[in-house]
C-alpha atoms as a PDB file:
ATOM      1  CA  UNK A   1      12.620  65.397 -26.160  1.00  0.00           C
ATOM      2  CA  UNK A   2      11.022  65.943 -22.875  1.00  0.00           C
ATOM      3  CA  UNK A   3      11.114  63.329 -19.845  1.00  0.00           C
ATOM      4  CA  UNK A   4       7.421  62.578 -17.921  1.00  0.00           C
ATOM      5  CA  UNK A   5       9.360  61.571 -14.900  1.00  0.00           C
ATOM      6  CA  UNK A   6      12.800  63.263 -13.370  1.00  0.00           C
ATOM      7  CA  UNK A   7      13.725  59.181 -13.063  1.00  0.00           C
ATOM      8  CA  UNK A   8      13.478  58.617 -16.793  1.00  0.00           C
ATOM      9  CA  UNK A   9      11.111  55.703 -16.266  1.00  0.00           C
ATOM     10  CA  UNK A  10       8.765  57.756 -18.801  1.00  0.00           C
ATOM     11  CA  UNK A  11      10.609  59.289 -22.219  1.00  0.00           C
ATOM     12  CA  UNK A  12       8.122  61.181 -23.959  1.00  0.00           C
ATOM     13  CA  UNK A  13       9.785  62.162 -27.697  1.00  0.00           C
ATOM     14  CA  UNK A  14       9.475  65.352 -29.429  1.00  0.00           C
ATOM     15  CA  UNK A  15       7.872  63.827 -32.798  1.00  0.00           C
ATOM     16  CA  UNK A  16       6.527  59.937 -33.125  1.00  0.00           C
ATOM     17  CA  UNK A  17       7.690  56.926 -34.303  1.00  0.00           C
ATOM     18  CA  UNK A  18       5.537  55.640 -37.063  1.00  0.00           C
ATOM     19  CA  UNK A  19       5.804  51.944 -38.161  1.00  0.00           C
ATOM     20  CA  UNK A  20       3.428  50.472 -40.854  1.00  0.00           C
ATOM     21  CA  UNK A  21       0.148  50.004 -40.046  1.00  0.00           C
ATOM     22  CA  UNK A  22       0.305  53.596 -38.925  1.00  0.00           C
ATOM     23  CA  UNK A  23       0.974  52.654 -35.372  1.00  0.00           C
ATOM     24  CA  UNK A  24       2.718  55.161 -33.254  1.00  0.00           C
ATOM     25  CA  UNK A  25       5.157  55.052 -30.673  1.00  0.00           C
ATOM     26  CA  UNK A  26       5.755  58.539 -28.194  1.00  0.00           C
ATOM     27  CA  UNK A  27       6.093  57.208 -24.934  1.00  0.00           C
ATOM     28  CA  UNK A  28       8.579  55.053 -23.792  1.00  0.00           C
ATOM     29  CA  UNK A  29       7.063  53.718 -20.366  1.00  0.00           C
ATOM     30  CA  UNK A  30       9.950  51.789 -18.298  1.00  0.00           C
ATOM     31  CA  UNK A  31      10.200  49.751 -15.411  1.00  0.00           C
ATOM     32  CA  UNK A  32      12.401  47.543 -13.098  1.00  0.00           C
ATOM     33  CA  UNK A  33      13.370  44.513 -15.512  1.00  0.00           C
ATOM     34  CA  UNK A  34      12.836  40.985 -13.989  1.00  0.00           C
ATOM     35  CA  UNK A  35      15.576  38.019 -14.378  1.00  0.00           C
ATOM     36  CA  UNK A  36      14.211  36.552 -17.409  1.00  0.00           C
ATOM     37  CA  UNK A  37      14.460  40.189 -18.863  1.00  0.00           C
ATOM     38  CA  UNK A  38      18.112  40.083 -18.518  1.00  0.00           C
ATOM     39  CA  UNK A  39      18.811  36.783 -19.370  1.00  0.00           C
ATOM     40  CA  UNK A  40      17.456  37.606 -22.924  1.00  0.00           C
ATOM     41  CA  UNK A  41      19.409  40.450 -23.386  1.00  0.00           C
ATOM     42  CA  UNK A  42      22.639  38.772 -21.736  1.00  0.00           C
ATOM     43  CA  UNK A  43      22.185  35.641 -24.601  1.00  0.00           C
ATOM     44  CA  UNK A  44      22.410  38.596 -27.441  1.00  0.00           C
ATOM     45  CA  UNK A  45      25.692  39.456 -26.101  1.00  0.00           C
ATOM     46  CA  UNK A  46      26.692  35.580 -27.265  1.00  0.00           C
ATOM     47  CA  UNK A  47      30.126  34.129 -26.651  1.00  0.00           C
ATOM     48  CA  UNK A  48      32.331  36.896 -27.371  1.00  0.00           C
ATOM     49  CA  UNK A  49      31.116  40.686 -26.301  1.00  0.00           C
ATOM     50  CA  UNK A  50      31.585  43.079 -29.101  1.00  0.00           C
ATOM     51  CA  UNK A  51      30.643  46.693 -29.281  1.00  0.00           C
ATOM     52  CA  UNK A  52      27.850  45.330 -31.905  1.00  0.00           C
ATOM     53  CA  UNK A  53      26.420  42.838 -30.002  1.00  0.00           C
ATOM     54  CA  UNK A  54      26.599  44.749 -26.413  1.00  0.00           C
ATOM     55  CA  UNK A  55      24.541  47.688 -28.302  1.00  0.00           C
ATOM     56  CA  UNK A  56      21.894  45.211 -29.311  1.00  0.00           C
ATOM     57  CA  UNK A  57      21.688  43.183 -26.210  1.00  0.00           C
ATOM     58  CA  UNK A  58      21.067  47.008 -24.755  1.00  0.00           C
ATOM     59  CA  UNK A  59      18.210  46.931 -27.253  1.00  0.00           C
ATOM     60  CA  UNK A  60      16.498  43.721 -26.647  1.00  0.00           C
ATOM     61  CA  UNK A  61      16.357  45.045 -22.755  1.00  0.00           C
ATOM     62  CA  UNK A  62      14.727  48.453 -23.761  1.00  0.00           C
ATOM     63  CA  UNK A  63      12.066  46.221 -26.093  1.00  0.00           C
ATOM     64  CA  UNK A  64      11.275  43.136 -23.646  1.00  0.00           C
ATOM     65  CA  UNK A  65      11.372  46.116 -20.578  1.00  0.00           C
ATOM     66  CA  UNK A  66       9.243  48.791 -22.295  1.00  0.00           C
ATOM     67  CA  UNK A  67       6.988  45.977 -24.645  1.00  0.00           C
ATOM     68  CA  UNK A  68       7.836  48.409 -27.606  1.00  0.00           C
ATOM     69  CA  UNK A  69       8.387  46.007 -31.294  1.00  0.00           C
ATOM     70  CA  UNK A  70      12.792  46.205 -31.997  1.00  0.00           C
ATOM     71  CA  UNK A  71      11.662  48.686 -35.190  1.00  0.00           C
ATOM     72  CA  UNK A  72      10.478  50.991 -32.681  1.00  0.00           C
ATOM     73  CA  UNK A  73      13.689  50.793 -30.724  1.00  0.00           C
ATOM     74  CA  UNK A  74      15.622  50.913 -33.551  1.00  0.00           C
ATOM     75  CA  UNK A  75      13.924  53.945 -34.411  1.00  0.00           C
ATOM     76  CA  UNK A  76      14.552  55.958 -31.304  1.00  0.00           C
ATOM     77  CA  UNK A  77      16.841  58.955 -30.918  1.00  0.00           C
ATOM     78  CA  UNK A  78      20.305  58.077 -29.665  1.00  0.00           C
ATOM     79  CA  UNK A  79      20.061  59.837 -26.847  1.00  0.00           C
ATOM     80  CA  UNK A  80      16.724  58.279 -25.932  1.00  0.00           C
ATOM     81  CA  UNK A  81      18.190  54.653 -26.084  1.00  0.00           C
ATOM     82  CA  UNK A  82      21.074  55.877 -24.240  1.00  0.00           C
ATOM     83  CA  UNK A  83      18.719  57.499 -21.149  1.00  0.00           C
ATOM     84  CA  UNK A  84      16.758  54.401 -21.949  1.00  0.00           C
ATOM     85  CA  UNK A  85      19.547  51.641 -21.411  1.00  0.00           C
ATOM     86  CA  UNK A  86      20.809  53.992 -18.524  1.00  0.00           C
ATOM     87  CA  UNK A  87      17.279  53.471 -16.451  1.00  0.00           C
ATOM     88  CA  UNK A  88      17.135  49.559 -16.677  1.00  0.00           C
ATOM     89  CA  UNK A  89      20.403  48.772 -16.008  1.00  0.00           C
ATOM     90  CA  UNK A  90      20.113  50.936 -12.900  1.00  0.00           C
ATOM     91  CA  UNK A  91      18.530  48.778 -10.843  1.00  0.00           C
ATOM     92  CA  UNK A  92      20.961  45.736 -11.271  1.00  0.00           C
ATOM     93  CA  UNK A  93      23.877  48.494 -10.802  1.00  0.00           C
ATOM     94  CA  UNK A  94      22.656  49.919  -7.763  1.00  0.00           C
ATOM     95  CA  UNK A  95      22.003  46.829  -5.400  1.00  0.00           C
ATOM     96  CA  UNK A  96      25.192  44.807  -6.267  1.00  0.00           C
ATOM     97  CA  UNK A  97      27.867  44.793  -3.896  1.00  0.00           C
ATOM     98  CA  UNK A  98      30.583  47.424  -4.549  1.00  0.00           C
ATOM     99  CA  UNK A  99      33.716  46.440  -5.593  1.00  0.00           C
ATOM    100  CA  UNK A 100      36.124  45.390  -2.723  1.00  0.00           C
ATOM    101  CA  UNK A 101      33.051  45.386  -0.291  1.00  0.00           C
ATOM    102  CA  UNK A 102      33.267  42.439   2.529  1.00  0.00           C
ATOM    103  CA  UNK A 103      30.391  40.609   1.293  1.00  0.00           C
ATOM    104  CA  UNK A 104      27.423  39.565   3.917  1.00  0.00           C
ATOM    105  CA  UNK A 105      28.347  36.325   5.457  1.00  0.00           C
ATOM    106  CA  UNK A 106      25.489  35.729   7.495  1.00  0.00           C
ATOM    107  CA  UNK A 107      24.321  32.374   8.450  1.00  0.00           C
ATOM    108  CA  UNK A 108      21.275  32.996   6.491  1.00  0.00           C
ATOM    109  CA  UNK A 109      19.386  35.610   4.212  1.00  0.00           C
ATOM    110  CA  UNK A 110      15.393  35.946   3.759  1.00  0.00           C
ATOM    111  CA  UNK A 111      13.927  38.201   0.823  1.00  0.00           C
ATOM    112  CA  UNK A 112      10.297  39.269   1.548  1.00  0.00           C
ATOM    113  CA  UNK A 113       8.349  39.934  -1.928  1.00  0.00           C
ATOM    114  CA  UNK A 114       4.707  41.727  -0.603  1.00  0.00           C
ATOM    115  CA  UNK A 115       2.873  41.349  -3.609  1.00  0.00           C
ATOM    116  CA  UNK A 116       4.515  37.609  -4.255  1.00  0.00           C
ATOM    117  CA  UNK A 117       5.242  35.987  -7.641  1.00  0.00           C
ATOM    118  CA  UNK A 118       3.332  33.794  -9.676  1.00  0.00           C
ATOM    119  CA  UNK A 119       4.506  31.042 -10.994  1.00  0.00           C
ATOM    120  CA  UNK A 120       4.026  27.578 -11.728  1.00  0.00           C
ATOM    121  CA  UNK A 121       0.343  27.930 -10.248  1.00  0.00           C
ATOM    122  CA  UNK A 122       1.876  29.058  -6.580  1.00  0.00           C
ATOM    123  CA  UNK A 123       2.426  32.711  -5.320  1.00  0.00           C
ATOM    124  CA  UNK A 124       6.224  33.222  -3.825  1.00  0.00           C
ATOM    125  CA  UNK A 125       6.383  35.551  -1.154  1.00  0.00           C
ATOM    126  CA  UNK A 126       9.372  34.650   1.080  1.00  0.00           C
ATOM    127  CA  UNK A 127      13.155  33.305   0.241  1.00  0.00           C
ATOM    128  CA  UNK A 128      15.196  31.775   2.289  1.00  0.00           C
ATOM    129  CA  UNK A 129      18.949  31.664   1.464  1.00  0.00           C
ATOM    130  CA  UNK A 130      22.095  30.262   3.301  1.00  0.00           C
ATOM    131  CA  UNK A 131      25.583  29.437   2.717  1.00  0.00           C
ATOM    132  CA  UNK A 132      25.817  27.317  -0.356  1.00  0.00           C
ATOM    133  CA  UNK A 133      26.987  23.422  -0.671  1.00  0.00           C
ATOM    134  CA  UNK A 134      29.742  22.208  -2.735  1.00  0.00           C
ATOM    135  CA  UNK A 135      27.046  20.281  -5.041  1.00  0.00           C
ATOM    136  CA  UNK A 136      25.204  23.671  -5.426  1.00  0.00           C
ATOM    137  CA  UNK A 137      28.581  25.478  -6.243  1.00  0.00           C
ATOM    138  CA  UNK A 138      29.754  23.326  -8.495  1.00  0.00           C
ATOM    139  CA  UNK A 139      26.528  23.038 -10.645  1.00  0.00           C
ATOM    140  CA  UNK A 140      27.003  27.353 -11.296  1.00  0.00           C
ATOM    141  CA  UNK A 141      30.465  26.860 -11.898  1.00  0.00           C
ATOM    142  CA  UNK A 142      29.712  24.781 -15.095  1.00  0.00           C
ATOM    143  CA  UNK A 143      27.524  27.303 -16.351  1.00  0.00           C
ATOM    144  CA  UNK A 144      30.512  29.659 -15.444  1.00  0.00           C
ATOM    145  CA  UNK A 145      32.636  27.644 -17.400  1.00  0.00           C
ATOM    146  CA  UNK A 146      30.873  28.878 -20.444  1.00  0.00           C
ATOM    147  CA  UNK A 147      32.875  31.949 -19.914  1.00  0.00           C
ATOM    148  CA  UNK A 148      29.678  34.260 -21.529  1.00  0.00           C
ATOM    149  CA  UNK A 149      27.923  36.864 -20.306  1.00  0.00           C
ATOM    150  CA  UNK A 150      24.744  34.193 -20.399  1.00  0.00           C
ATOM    151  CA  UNK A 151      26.988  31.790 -18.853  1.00  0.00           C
ATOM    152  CA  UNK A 152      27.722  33.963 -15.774  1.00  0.00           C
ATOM    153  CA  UNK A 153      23.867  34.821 -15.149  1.00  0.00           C
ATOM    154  CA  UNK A 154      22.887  31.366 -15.016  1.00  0.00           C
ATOM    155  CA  UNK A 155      25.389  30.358 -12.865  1.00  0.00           C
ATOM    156  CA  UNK A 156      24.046  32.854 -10.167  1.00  0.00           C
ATOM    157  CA  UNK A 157      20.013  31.823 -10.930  1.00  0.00           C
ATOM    158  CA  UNK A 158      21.402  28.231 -10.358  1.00  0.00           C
ATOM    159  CA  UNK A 159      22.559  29.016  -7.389  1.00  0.00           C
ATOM    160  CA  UNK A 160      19.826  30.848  -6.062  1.00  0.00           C
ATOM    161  CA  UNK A 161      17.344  28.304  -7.399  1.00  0.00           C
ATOM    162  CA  UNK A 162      19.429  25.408  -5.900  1.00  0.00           C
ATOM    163  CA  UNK A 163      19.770  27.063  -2.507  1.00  0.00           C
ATOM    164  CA  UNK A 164      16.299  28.633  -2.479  1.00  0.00           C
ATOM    165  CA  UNK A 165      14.392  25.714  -3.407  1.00  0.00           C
ATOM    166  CA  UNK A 166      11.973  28.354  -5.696  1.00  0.00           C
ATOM    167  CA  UNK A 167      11.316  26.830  -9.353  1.00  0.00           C
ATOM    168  CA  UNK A 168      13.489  28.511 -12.025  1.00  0.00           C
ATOM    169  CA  UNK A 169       9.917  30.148 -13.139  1.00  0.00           C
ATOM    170  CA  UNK A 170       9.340  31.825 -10.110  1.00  0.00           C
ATOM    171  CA  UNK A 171      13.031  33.554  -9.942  1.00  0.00           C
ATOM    172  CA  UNK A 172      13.002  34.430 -13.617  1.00  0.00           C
ATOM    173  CA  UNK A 173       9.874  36.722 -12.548  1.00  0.00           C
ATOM    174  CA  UNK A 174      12.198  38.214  -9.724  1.00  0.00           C
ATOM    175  CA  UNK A 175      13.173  41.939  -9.886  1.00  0.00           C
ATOM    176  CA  UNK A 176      16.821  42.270 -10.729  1.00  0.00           C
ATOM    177  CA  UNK A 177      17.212  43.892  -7.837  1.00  0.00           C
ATOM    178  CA  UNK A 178      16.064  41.278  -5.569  1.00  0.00           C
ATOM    179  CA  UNK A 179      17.869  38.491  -7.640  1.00  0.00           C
ATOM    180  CA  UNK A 180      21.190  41.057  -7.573  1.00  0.00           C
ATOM    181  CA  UNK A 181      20.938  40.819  -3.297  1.00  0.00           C
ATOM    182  CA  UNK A 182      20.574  36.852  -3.837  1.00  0.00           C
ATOM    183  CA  UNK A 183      23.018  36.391  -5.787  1.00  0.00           C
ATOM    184  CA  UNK A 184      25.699  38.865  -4.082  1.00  0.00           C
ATOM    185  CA  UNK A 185      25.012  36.819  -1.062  1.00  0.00           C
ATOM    186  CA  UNK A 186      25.320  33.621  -1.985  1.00  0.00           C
ATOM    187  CA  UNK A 187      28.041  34.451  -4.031  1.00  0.00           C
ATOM    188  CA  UNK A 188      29.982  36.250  -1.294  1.00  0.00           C
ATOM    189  CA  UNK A 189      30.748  32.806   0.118  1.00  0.00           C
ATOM    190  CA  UNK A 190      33.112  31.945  -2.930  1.00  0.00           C
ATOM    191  CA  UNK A 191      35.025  35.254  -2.492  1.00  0.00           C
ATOM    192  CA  UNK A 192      37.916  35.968  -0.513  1.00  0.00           C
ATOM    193  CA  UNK A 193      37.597  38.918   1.725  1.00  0.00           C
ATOM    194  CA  UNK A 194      40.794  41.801   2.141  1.00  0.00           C
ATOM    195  CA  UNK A 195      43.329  40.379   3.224  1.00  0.00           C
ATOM    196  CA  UNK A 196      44.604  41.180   6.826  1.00  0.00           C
ATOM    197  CA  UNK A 197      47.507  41.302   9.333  1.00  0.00           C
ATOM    198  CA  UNK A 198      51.249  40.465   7.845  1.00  0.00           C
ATOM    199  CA  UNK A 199      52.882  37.473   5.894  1.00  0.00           C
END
């Protein structure tokens, strides 16, 4: 199995995956997902995260990501899914705040997207973000409630939706990585920072 990019955004197998119909499948073109592509995979998971369900919630991302039908997926080599899953969740991994990181709590935030999103007949170029209101908070905290892996997503696109002012349309077409630095942000507000000095 050879890889058309050192990134793995193209995984080229050795031999073809052949569904009826004859159609094949040999390249496995990826890409940044958007929100709406995890959402989907996060409402596999369901209420209660099992090995099972986690796998194919890792699956559904590959298929809505790379376009290919689930047989195909199914289909692939394990190590392929695995350098597949790896790719796509990279994104999301890499511009969350690390763990025990003082999150950014600047009066505001502005995103800048040059190419701008489409949705709802409008093109979205610029987000504004600030410091959240109770109202706002609360409203993601009953998604939170929920206590899923769903649950915890929408709380965060409520939140930046609510704060933004951008139609849920438009920020379900955001790259994760965008939405990540959003959400990080507004979250930070909720979270306390190190504690410091002495009792």
């Amino acid at each position: 199995m050879a890889s058309g990019a050192d990134d793995d955004s193209l995984i080229i197998l050795d031999e073809p995956i052949v569904l009826k119909g004859d159609r094949e499948f040999i390249e496995l073109q990826l890409h940044e997902p958007n929100v709406y592509h995890i959402l989907s995979a996060a409402q596999v998971i369901g209420k209660r995260p099992t090995t099972e369900s986690v796998y194919e919630s890792q699956m559904q991302l590959v298929k809505l990501v790379s376009g290919w039908p689930l047989q195909a997926v199914q289909d692939l080599p394990s190590s392929a899914l695995d350098r597949a899953v790896a790719y796509v969740t990279s994104f999301q991994d890499a511009a969350r705040r690390p763990e025990g990181a003082d999150p950014d709590l600047s009066p505001s935030m502005t995103l800048i997207f040059e190419d701008g999103i489409e949705a709802v007949g409008r093109s979205f170029s610029t987000m504004t973000l600030r410091e959240p209101k109770v109202k706002e908070r609360r409203t993601a905290k009953a998604f939170e409630a929920r206590g899923t892996a769903e649950g915890f997503l929408r709380a965060e696109i409520s939140l930046v939706e609510n704060v933004s002012g951008w139609p849920q349309a438009a920020i379900l077409k955001m790259p994760i990585s965008e939405f990540a630095k959003a959400a990080d942000y507004l979250t930070g507000f909720f979270m306390r920072g190190p504690e410091t000095g002495t009792n």
